[in-house]
C-alpha atoms as a PDB file:
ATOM      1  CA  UNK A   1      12.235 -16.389  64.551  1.00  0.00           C
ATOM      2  CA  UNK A   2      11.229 -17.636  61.133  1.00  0.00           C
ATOM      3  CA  UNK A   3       7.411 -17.043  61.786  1.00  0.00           C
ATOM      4  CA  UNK A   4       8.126 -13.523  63.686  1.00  0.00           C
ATOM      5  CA  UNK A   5      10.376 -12.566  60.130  1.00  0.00           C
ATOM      6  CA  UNK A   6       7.883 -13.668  57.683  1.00  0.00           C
ATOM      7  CA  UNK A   7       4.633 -12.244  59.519  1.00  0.00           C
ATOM      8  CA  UNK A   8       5.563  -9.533  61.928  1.00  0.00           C
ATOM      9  CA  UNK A   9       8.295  -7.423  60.029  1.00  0.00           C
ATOM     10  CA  UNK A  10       6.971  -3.404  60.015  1.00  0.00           C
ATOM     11  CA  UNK A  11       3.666  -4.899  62.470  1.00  0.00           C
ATOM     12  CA  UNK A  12       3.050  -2.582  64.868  1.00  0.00           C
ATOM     13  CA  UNK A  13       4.152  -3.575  68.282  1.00  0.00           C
ATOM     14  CA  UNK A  14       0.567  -2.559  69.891  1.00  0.00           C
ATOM     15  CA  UNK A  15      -1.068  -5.210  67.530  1.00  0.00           C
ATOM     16  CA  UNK A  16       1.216  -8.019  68.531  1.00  0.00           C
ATOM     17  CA  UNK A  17       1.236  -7.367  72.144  1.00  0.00           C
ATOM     18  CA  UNK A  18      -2.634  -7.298  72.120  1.00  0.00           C
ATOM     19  CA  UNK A  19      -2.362 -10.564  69.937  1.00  0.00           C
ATOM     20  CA  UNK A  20      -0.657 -12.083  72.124  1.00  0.00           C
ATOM     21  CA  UNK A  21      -2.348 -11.020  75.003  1.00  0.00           C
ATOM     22  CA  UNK A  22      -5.452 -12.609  73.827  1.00  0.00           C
ATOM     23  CA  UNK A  23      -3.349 -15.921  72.289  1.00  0.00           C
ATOM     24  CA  UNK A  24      -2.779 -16.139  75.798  1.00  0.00           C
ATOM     25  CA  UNK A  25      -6.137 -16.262  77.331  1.00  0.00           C
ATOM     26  CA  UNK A  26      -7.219 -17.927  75.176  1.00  0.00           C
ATOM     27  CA  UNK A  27      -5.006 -21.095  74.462  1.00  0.00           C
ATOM     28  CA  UNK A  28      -2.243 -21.211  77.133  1.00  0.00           C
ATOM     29  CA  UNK A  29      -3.560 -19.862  80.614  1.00  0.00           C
ATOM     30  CA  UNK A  30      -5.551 -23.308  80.998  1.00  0.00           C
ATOM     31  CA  UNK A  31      -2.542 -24.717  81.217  1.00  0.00           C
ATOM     32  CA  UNK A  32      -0.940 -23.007  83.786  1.00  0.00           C
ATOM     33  CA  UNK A  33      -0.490 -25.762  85.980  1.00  0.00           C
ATOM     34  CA  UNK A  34      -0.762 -25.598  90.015  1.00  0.00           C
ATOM     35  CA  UNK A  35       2.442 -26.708  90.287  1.00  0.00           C
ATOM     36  CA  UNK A  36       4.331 -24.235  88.707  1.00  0.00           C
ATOM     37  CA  UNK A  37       2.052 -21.933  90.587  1.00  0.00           C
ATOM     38  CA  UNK A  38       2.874 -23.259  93.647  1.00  0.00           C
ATOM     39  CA  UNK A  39       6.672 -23.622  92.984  1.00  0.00           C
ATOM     40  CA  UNK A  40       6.610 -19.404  91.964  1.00  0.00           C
ATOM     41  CA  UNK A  41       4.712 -18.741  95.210  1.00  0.00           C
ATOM     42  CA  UNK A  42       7.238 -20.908  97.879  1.00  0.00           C
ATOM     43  CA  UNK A  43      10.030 -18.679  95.823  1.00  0.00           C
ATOM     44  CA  UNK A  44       8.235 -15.334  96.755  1.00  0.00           C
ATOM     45  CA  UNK A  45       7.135 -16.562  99.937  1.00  0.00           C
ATOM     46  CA  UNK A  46      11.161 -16.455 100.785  1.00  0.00           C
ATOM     47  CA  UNK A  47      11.782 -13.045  99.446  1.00  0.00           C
ATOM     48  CA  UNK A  48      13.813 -14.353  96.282  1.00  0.00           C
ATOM     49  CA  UNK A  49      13.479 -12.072  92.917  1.00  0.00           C
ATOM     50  CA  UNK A  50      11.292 -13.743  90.325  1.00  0.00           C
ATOM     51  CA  UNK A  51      12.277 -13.697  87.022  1.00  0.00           C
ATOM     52  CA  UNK A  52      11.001 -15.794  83.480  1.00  0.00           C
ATOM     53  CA  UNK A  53      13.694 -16.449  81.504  1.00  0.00           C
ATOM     54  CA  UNK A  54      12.883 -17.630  78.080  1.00  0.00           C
ATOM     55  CA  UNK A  55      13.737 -17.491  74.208  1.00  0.00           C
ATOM     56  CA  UNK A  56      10.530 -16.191  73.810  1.00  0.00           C
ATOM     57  CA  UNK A  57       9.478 -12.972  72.972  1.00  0.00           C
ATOM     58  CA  UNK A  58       8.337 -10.201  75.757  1.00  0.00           C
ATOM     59  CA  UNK A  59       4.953 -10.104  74.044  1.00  0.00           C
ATOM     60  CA  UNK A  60       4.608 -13.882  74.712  1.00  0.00           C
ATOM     61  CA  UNK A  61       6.023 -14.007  77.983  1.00  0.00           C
ATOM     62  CA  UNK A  62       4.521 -10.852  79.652  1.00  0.00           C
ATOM     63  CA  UNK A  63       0.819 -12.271  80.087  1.00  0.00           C
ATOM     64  CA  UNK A  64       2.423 -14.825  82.556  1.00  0.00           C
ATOM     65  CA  UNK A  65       4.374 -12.866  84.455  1.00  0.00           C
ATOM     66  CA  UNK A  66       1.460 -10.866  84.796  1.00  0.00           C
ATOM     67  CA  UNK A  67      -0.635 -14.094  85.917  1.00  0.00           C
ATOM     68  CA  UNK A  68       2.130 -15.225  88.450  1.00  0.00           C
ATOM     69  CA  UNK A  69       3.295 -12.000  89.185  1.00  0.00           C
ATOM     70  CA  UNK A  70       6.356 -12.261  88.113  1.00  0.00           C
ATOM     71  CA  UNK A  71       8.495  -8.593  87.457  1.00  0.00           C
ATOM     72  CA  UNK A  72      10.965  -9.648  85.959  1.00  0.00           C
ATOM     73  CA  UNK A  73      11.081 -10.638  82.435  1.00  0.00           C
ATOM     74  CA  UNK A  74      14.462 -11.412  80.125  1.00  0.00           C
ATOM     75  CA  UNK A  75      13.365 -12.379  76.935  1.00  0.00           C
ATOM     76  CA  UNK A  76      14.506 -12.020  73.309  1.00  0.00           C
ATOM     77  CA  UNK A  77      14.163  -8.249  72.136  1.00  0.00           C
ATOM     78  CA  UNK A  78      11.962  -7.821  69.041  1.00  0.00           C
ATOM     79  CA  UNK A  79      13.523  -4.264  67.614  1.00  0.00           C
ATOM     80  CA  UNK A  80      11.291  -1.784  66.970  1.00  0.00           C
ATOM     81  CA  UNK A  81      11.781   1.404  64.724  1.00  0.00           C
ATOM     82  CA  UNK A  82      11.088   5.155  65.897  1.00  0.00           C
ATOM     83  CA  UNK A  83       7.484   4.468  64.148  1.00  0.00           C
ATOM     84  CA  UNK A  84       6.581   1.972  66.518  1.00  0.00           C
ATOM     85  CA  UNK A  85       6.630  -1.011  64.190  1.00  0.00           C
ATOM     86  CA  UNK A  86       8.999  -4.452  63.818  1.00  0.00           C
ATOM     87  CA  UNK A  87      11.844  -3.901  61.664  1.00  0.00           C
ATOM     88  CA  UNK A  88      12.501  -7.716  61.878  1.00  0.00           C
ATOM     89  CA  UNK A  89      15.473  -7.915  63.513  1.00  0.00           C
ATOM     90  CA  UNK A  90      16.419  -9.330  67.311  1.00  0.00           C
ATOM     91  CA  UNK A  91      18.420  -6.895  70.015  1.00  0.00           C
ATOM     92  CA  UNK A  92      21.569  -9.168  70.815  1.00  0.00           C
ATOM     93  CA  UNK A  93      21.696 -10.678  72.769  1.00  0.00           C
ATOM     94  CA  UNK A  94      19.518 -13.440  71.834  1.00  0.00           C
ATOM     95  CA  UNK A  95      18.249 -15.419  75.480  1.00  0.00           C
ATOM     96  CA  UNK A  96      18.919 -18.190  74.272  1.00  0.00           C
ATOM     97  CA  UNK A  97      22.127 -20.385  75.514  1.00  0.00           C
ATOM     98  CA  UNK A  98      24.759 -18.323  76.442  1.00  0.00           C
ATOM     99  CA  UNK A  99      22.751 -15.500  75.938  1.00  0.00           C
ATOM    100  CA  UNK A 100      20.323 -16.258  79.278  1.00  0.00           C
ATOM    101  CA  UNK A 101      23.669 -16.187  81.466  1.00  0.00           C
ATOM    102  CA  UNK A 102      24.359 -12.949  80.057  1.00  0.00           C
ATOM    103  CA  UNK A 103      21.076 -11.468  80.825  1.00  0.00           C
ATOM    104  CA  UNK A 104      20.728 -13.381  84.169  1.00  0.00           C
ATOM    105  CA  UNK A 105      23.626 -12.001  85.555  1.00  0.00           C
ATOM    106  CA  UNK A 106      23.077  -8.475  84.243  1.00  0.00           C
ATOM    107  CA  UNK A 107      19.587  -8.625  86.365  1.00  0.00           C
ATOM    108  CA  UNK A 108      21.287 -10.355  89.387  1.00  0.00           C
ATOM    109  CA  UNK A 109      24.216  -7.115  89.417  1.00  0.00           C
ATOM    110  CA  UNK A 110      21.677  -4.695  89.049  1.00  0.00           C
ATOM    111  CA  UNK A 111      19.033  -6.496  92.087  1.00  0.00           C
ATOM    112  CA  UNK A 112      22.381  -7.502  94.077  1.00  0.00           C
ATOM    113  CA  UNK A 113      22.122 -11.095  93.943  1.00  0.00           C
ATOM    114  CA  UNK A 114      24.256 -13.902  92.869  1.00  0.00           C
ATOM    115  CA  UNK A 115      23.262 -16.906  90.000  1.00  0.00           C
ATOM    116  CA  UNK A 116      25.281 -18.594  92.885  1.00  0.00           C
ATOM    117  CA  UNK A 117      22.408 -18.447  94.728  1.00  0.00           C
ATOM    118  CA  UNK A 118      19.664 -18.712  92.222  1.00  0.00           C
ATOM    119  CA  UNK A 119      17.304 -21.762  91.328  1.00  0.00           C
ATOM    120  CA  UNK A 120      16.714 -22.333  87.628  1.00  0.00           C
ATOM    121  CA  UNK A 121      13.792 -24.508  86.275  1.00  0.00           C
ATOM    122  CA  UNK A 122      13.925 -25.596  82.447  1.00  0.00           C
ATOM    123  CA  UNK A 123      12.425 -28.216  80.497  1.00  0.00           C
ATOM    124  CA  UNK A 124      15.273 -27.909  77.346  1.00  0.00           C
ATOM    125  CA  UNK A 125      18.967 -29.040  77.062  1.00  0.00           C
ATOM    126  CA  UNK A 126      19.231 -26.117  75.086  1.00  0.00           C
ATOM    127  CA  UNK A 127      19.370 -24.319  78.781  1.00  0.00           C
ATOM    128  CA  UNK A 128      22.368 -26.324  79.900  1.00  0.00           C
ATOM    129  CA  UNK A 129      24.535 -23.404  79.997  1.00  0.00           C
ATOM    130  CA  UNK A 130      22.617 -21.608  82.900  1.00  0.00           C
ATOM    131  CA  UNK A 131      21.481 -24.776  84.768  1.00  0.00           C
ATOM    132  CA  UNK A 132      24.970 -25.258  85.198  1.00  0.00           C
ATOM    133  CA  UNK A 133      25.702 -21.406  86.531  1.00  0.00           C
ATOM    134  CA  UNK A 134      23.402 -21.590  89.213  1.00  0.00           C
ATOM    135  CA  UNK A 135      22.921 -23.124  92.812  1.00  0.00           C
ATOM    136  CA  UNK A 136      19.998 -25.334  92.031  1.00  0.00           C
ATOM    137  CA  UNK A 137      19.551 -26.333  88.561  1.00  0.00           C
ATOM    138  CA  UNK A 138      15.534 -28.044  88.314  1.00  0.00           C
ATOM    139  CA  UNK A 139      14.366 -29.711  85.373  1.00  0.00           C
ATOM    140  CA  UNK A 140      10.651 -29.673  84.840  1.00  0.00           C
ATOM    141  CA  UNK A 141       9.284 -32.243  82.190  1.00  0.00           C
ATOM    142  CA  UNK A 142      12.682 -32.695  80.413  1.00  0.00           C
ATOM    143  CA  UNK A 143      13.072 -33.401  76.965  1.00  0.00           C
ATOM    144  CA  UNK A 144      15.060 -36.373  76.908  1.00  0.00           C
ATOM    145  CA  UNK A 145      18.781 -34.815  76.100  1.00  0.00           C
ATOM    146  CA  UNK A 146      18.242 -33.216  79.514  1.00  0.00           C
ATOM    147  CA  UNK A 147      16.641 -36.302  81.407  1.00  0.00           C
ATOM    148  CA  UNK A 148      19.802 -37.699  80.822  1.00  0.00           C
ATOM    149  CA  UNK A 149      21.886 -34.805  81.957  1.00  0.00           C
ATOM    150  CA  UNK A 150      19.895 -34.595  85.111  1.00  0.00           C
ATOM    151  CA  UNK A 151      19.964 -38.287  85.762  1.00  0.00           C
ATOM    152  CA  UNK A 152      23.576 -38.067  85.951  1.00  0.00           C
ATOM    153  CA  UNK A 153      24.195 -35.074  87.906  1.00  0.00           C
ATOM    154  CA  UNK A 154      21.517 -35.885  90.272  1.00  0.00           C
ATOM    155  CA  UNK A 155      19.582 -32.701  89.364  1.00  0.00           C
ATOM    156  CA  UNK A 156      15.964 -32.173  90.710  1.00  0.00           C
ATOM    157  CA  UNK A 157      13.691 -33.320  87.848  1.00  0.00           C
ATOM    158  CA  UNK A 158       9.857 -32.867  88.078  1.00  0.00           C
ATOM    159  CA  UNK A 159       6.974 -33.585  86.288  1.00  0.00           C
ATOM    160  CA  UNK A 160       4.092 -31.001  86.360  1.00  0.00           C
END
């Protein structure tokens, strides 16, 4: 947020989202791993709704949904004035914390599904609060805060 305020504030959104459409080819789809591939496809293979849900930014995030083809992204809102450029401020919520659960279950009333039902994967303690709402909670290369948190709730933990 501290980057996006100093550098992208009255940007226009067309430049970032072609910046980071090409930060993306160029420095992150290589690591794409097979495994998270895989994982995405055995979720579409039984009919569940695909979502990313990240702090990020949609400009980040869309390029990988795209990849995986994944429809669904909730992200962290950039807003953007009538003139098509940053004004350097987020749309609340944030999706971060509390802030995914909100947005999570907003998607799951409008698709008619429950989190009760829904598999989570996360790497960050920060995203306690919604590994906690859903069915299956899986942590993916946990930062150790997590590890621990999975260890004793005998969460799924993987290492792609």
């Amino acid at each position: 947020a501290f980057l996006f305020g100093l550098l992208a504030v009255e940007l226009p959104e067309v430049v970032l989202s072609a910046r980071c459409d090409d930060w993306f080819r160029t420095h992150v789809e290589k690591h794409v791993c097979d495994e998270g591939r895989r994982a995405v496809e055995a979720h579409r293979q039984k009919g569940e709704v695909l979502a990313v849900v990240t702090g990020a930014s949609e400009y980040a995030t869309r390029p990988l949904g795209r990849l995986l083809g994944i429809p669904h992204l909730l992200t962290s809102e950039l807003e953007v004035g009538s003139d098509g450029r940053f004004t350097g401020r987020f749309v609340d919520p944030l999706c971060y914390a509390e802030g995914k659960i909100t947005k999570a279950e907003k998607l799951a009333k409008e698709l008619g599904f429950s989190l009760d039902d829904a598999t989570f994967y996360s790497d960050s303690y920060t995203d306690l609060p919604l590994l906690e709402r859903v069915a299956v909670p899986v942590c993916v290369n946990p930062d150790p805060r997590l590890r621990r948190v999975a260890a004793k709730r005998g969460w799924r933990v993987e290492s792609w």
